[in-house]
Protein backbone atom coordinates (compact mmCIF):
# COMPACT_ATOMS: atom_id res chain seq x y z
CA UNK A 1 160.64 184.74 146.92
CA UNK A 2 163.16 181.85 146.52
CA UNK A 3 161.11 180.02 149.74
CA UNK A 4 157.90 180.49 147.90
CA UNK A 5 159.10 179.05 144.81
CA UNK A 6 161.14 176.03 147.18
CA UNK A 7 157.67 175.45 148.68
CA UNK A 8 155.41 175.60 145.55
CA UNK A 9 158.19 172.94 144.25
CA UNK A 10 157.99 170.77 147.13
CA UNK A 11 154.36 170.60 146.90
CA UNK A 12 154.67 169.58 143.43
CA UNK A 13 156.56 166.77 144.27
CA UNK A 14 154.96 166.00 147.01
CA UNK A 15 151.89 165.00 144.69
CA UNK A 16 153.92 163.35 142.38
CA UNK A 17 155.04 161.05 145.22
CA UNK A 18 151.52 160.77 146.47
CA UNK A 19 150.75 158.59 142.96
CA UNK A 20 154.48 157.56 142.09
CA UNK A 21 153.59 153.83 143.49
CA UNK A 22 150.58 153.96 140.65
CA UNK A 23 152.49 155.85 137.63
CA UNK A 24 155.45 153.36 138.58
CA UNK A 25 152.85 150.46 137.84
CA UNK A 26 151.67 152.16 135.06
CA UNK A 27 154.40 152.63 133.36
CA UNK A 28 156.04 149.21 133.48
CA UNK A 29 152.43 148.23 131.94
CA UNK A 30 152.76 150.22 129.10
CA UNK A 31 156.21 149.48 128.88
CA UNK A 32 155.74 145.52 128.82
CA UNK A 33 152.97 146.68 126.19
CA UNK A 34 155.28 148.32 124.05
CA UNK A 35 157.61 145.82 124.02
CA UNK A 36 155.39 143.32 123.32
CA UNK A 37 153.86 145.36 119.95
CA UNK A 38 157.48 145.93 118.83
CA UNK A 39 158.31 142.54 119.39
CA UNK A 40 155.41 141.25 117.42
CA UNK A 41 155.93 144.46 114.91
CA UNK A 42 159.60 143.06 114.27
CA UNK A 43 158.55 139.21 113.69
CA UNK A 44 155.91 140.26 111.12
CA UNK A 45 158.18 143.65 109.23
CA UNK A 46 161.34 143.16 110.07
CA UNK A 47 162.64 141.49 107.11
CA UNK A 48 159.98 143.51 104.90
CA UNK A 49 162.22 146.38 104.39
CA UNK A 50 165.66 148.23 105.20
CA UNK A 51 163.56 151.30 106.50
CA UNK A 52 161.67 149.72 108.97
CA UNK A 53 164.03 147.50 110.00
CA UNK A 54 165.76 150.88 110.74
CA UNK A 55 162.77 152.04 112.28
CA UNK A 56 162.18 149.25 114.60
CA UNK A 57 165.63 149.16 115.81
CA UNK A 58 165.54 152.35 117.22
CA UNK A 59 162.36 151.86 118.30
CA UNK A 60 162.93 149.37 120.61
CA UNK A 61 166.09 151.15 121.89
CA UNK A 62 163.45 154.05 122.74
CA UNK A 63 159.99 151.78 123.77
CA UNK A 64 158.97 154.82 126.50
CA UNK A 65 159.17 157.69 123.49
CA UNK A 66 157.24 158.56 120.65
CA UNK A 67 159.74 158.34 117.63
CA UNK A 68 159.83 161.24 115.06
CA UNK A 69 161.77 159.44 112.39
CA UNK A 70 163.14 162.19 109.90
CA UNK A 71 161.70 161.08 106.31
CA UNK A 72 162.54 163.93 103.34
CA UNK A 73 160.50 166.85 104.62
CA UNK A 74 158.69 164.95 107.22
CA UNK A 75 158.90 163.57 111.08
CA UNK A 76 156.72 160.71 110.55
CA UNK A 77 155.43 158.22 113.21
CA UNK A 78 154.37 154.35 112.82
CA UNK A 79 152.40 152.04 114.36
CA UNK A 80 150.95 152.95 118.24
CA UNK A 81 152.85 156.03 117.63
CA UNK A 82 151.13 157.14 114.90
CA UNK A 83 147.52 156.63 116.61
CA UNK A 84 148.48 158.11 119.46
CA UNK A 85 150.02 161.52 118.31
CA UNK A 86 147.01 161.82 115.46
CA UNK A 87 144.86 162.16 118.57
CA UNK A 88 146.95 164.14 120.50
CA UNK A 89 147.98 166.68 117.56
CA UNK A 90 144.70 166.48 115.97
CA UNK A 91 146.30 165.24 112.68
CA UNK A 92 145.35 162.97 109.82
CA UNK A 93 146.27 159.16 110.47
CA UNK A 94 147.44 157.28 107.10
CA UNK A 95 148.78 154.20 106.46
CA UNK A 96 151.78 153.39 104.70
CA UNK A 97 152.72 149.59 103.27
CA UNK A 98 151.44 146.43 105.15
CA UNK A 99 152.65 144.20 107.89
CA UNK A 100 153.44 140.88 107.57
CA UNK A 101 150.01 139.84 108.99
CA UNK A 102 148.17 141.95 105.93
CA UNK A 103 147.19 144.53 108.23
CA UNK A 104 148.26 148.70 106.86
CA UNK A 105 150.51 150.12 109.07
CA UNK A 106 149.36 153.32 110.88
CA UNK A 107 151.48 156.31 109.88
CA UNK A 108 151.34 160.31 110.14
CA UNK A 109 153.68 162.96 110.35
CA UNK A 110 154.71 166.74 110.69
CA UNK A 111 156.81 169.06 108.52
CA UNK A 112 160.16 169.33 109.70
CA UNK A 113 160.12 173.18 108.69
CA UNK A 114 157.46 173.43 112.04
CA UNK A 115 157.92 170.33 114.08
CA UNK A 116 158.67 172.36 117.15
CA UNK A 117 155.42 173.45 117.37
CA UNK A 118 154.06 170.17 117.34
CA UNK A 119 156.37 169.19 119.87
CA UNK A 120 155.76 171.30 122.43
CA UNK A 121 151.94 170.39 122.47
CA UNK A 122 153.04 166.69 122.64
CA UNK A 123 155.28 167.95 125.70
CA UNK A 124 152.58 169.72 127.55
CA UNK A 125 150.70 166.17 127.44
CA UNK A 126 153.39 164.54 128.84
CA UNK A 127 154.63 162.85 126.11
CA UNK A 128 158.38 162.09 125.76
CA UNK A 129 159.79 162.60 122.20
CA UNK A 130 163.28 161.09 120.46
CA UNK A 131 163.89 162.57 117.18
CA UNK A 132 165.38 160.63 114.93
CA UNK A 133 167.79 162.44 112.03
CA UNK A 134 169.70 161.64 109.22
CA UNK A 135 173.18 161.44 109.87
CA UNK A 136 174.51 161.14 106.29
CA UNK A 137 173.74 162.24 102.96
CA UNK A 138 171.66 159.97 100.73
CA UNK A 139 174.78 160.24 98.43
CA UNK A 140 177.01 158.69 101.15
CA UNK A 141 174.35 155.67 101.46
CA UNK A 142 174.63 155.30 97.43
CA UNK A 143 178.17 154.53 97.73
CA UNK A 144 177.50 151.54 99.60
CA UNK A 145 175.82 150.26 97.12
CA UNK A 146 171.91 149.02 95.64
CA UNK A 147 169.23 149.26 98.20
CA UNK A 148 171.45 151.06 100.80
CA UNK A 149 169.43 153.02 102.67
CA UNK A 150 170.35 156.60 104.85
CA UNK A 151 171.65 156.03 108.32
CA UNK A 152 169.79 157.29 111.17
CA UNK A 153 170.19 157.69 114.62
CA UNK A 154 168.29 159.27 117.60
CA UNK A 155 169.76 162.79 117.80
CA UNK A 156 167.93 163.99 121.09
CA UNK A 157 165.16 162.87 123.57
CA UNK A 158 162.70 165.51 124.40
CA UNK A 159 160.94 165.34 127.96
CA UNK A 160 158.65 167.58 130.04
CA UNK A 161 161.59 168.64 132.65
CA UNK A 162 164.34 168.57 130.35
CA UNK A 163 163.30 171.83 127.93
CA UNK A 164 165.16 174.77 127.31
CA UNK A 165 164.21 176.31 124.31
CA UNK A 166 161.52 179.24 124.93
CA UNK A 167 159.28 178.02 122.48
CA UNK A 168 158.54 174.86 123.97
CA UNK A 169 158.81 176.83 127.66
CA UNK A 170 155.85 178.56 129.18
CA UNK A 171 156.96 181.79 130.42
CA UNK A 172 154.81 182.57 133.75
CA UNK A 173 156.09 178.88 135.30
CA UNK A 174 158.94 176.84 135.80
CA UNK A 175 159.45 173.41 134.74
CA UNK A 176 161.12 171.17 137.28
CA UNK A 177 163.15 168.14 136.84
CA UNK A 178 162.79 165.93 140.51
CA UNK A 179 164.70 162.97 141.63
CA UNK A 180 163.45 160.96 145.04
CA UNK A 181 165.21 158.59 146.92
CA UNK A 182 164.40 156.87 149.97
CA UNK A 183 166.22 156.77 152.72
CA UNK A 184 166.48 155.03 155.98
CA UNK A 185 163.42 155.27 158.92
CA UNK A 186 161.19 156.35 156.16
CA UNK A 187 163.10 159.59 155.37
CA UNK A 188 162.97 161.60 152.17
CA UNK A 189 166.10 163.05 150.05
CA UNK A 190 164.37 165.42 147.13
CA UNK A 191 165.85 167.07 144.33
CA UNK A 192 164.57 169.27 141.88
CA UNK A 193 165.83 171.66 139.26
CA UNK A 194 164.49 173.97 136.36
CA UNK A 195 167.69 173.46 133.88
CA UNK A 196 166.10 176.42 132.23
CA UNK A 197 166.95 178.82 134.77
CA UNK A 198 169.64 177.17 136.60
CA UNK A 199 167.49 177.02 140.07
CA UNK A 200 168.20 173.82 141.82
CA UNK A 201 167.18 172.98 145.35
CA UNK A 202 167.37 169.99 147.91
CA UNK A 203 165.40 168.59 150.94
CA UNK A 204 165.44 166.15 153.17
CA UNK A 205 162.51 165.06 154.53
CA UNK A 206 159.55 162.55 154.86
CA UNK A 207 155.86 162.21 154.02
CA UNK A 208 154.64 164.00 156.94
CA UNK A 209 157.33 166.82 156.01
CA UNK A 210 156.22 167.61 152.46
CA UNK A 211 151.89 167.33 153.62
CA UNK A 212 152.59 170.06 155.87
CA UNK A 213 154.95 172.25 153.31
């Protein structure tokens, strides 16, 4: 049983290997992207108003996540966020103030009462998540005076092979977490763990290795 499960892991990573050279090039592509949208979000909001300056800041702290910024009752999401979990969850896409070009910003959001559910399908797509909570009262902000707003900061950072609450879990499979380094003469050192069940495992090996495993 444990070899089975060793070799069904192995495989997995063996595919993800296959295509890291192409996720690794996509990623830094989207990344430059999404620096480049914050950037140019920042020079035309960030003097517009406390909460977005907020926003942004953690933003770019977190380009690679969407951000579920805690508002009142509501996660809500902004700009390319926004459009991209509306598709993904199916939800309406709004629009809350304007930029400093005259353009609406994109906005949506989920109940905070039931976010985990809408987590978990942003999970399954692959998405990483960092939610965003209040960590004051808005009566400790008031003491600091007019237009003080509620401080915020990023109180976790959801991923695919990080979960380990059951509802976000599907039962029948585990959910790896792998790390690959290369090694000298082409070799291979994998490791992979499900932090859900406390299996972790290690191989060395190379390309040829994991084809055949």
């Amino acid at each position: 049983m444990l070899l089975q499960c060793m070799r069904k892991g192995v495989k997995r990573i063996y595919t993800f290997i296959k295509h890291l050279g192409c996720l690794d090039t996509m990623k830094l592509a989207n990344k430059s992207s999404s620096k480049k949208s914050i950037k140019s979000s920042m020079d035309t909001t960030f003097k517009k108003t406390p909460m977005m300056r907020q926003y942004l800041g953690i933003k770019e702290k977190h380009p690679d996540c969407l951000l579920f910024f805690r508002l009142g009752d509501f996660y809500e999401l902004f700009f390319q966020d926004a459009i991209e979990a509306s598709q993904a969850l199916d939800i309406v896409l709004t629009k809350r103030g304007k930029a400093g070009d005259g353009e609406s910003i994109p906005m949506c959001g989920v109940p905070v009462h039931a976010y985990e559910a809408y987590l978990a399908r942003l999970v399954r797509q692959g998405y990483s998540v960092a939610i965003v909570d209040q960590t004051e009262k808005p009566e400790e902000a008031k003491k600091r005076g007019p237009g003080a707003i509620v401080n915020r900061d990023v109180s976790r950072v959801v991923t695919p092979g990080t979960l380990t609450e059951d509802s976000l879990l599907e039962a029948s499979q585990n959910n790896y977490l792998a790390s690959v380094s290369l090694l000298k003469k082409k070799k291979l050192a994998v490791a992979w763990v499900d932090i859900s069940t406390g299996q972790f495992f290690i191989e060395n090996t190379d390309n040829r290795g994991l084809a055949s495993t």
